[in-house]
Every structure is written in C-alpha cells, then in structure tokens.
C-alpha atoms as a PDB file:
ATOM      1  CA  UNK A   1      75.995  89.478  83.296  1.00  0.00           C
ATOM      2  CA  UNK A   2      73.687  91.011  85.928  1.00  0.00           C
ATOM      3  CA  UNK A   3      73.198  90.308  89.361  1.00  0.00           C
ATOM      4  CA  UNK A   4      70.703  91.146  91.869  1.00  0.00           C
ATOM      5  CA  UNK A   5      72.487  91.475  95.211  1.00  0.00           C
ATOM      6  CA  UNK A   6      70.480  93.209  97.792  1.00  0.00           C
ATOM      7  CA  UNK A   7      72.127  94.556 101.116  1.00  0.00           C
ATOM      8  CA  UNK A   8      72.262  91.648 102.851  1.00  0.00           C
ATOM      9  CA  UNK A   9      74.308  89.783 100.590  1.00  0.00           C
ATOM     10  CA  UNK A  10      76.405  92.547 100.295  1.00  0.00           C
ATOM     11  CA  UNK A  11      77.256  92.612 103.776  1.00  0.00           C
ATOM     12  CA  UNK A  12      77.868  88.775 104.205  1.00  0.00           C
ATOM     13  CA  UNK A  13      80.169  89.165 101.381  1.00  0.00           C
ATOM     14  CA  UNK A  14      82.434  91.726 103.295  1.00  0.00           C
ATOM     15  CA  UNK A  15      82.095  89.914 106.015  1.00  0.00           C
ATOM     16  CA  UNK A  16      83.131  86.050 104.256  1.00  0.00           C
ATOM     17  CA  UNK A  17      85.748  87.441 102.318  1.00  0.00           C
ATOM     18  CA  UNK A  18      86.628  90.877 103.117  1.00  0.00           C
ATOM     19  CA  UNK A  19      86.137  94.199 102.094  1.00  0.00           C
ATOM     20  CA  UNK A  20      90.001  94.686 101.039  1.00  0.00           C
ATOM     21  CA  UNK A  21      89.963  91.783  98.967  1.00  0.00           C
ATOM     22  CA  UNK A  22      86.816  92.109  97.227  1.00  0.00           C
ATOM     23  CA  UNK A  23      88.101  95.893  96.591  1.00  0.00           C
ATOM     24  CA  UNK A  24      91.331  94.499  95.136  1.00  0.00           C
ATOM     25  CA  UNK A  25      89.372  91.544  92.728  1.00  0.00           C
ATOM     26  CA  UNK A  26      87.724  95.332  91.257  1.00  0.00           C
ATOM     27  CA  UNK A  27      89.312  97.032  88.382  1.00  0.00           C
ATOM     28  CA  UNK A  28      91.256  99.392  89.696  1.00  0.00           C
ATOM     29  CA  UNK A  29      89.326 101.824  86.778  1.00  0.00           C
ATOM     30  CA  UNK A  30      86.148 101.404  87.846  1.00  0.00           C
ATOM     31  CA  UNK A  31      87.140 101.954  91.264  1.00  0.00           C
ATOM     32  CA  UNK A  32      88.605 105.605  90.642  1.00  0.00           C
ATOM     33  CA  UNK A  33      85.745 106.393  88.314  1.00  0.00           C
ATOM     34  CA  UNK A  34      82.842 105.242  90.943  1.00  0.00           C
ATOM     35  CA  UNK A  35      84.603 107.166  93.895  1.00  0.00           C
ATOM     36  CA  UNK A  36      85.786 110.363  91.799  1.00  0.00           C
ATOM     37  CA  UNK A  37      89.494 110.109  92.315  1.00  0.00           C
ATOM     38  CA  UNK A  38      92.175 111.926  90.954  1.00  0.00           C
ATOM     39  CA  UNK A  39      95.921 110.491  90.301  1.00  0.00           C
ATOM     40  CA  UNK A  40      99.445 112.368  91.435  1.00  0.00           C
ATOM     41  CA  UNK A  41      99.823 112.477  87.259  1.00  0.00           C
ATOM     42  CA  UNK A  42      96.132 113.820  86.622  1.00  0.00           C
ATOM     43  CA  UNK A  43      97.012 116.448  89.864  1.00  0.00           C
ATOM     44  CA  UNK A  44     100.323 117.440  88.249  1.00  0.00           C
ATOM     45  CA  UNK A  45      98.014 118.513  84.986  1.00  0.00           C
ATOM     46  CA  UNK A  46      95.303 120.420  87.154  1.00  0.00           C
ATOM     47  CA  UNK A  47      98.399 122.566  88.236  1.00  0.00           C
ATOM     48  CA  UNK A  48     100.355 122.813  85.509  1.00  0.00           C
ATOM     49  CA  UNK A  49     104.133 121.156  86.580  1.00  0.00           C
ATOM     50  CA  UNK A  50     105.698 118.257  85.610  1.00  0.00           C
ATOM     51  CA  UNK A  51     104.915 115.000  87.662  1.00  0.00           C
ATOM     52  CA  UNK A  52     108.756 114.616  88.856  1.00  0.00           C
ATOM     53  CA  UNK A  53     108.344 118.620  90.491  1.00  0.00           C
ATOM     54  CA  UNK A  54     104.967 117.637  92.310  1.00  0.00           C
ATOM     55  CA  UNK A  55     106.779 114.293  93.524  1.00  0.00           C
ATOM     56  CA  UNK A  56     109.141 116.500  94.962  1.00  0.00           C
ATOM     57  CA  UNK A  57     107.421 119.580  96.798  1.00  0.00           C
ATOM     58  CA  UNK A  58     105.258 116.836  98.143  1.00  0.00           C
ATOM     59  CA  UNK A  59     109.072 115.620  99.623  1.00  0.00           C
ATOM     60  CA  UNK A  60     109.543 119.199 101.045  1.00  0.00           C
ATOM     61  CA  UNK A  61     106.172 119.126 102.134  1.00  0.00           C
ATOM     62  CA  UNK A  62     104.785 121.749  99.936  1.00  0.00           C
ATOM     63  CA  UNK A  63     102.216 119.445  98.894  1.00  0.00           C
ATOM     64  CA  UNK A  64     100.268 117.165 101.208  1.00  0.00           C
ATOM     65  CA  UNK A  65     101.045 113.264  99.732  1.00  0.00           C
ATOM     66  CA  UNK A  66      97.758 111.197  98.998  1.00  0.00           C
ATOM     67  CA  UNK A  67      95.682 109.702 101.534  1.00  0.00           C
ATOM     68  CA  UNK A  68      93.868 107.199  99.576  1.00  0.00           C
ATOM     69  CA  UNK A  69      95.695 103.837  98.106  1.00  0.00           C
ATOM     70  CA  UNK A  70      94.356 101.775  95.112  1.00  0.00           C
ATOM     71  CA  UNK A  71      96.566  98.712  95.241  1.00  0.00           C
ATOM     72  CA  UNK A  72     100.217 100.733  95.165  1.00  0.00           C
ATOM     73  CA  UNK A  73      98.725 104.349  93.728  1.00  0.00           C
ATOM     74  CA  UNK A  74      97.680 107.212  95.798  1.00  0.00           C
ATOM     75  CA  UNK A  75      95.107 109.345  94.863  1.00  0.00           C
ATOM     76  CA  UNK A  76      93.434 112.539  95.958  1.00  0.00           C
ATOM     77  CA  UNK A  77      89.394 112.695  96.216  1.00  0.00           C
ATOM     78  CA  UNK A  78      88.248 115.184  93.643  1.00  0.00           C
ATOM     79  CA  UNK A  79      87.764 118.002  96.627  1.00  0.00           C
ATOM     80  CA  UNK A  80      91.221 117.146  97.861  1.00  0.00           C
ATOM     81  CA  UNK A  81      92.529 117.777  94.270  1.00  0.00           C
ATOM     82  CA  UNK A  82      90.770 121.073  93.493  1.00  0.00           C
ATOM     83  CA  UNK A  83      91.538 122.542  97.281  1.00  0.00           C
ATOM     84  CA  UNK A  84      95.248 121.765  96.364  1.00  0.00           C
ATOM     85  CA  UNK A  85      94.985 123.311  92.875  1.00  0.00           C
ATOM     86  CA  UNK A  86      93.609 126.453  94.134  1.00  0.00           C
ATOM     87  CA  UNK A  87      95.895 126.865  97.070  1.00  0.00           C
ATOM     88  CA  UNK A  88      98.967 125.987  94.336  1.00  0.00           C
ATOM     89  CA  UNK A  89      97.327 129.045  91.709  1.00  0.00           C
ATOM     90  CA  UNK A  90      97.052 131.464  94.894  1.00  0.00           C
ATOM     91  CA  UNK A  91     100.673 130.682  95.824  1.00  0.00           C
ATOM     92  CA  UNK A  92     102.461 130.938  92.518  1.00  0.00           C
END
C-alpha cells in the first residue's frame, strides 16, 4: 500500500504522536538501510577482530562506543565507521 503524505502531514504526525515512537513502530531494517548505518558486529568485520575484542578496546577506550541507538543497538554512521577503520589499519 501507498500513501501520499505531503510535509504537512508529516509534521502533524511528529507532532500527535511523536517522532520516537513513530521511529520505533519502523523496522528497525529499514531504518539502518535508509540512514546508512553500520552495527558494532558489521564494524568488527570492516577491521578485522572478533566482536568480543572490539567490545572491549571500546571498554579501554581504544575505540569510541556508538552514538546512535536503534531501540537497544548502537550503531556508527557509515563516515563514523570508515574514520574508525582507517585510524584502527594506521595503528596496527
């Protein structure tokens, strides 16, 4: 189904229900995909360690911890991901 929601709607609709809750009724796929994020899991790939080690230099602070939530996941933006990637391959 296909709607035709124009602007105005659009804002009415964050304003009636919210934009946190209308985010949340969203699958959480489509979300990531439309805003280009990357998960801790997909960021352990990119640099080539096991989730459990990135989990834990980003406990030491080695690695900054993700800024953006999706219900109870962080995840990087795409630049965030690739900066840390490329600081990680300079460093080791």
């Amino acid at each position: 189904m296909t709607y035709n929601i124009d602007d105005k709607t659009v804002g009415r609709l964050i304003t009636d229900v919210g934009l946190e809750r209308l985010v949340a009724a969203l699958p959480q796929r489509d979300l990531r995909k439309a805003l280009d994020l990357i998960s801790m899991p997909e960021l352990a790939q990119m640099i080539n360690v096991n989730y459990s080690t990135l989990r834990w230099h980003m406990g030491e602070g080695h690695l900054p911890v993700p800024q953006h939530r999706l219900v109870r996941r962080g995840y990087y933006t795409r630049e965030e991901a690739e900066a840390i990637a490329k600081a990680w391959k300079a460093r080791n």
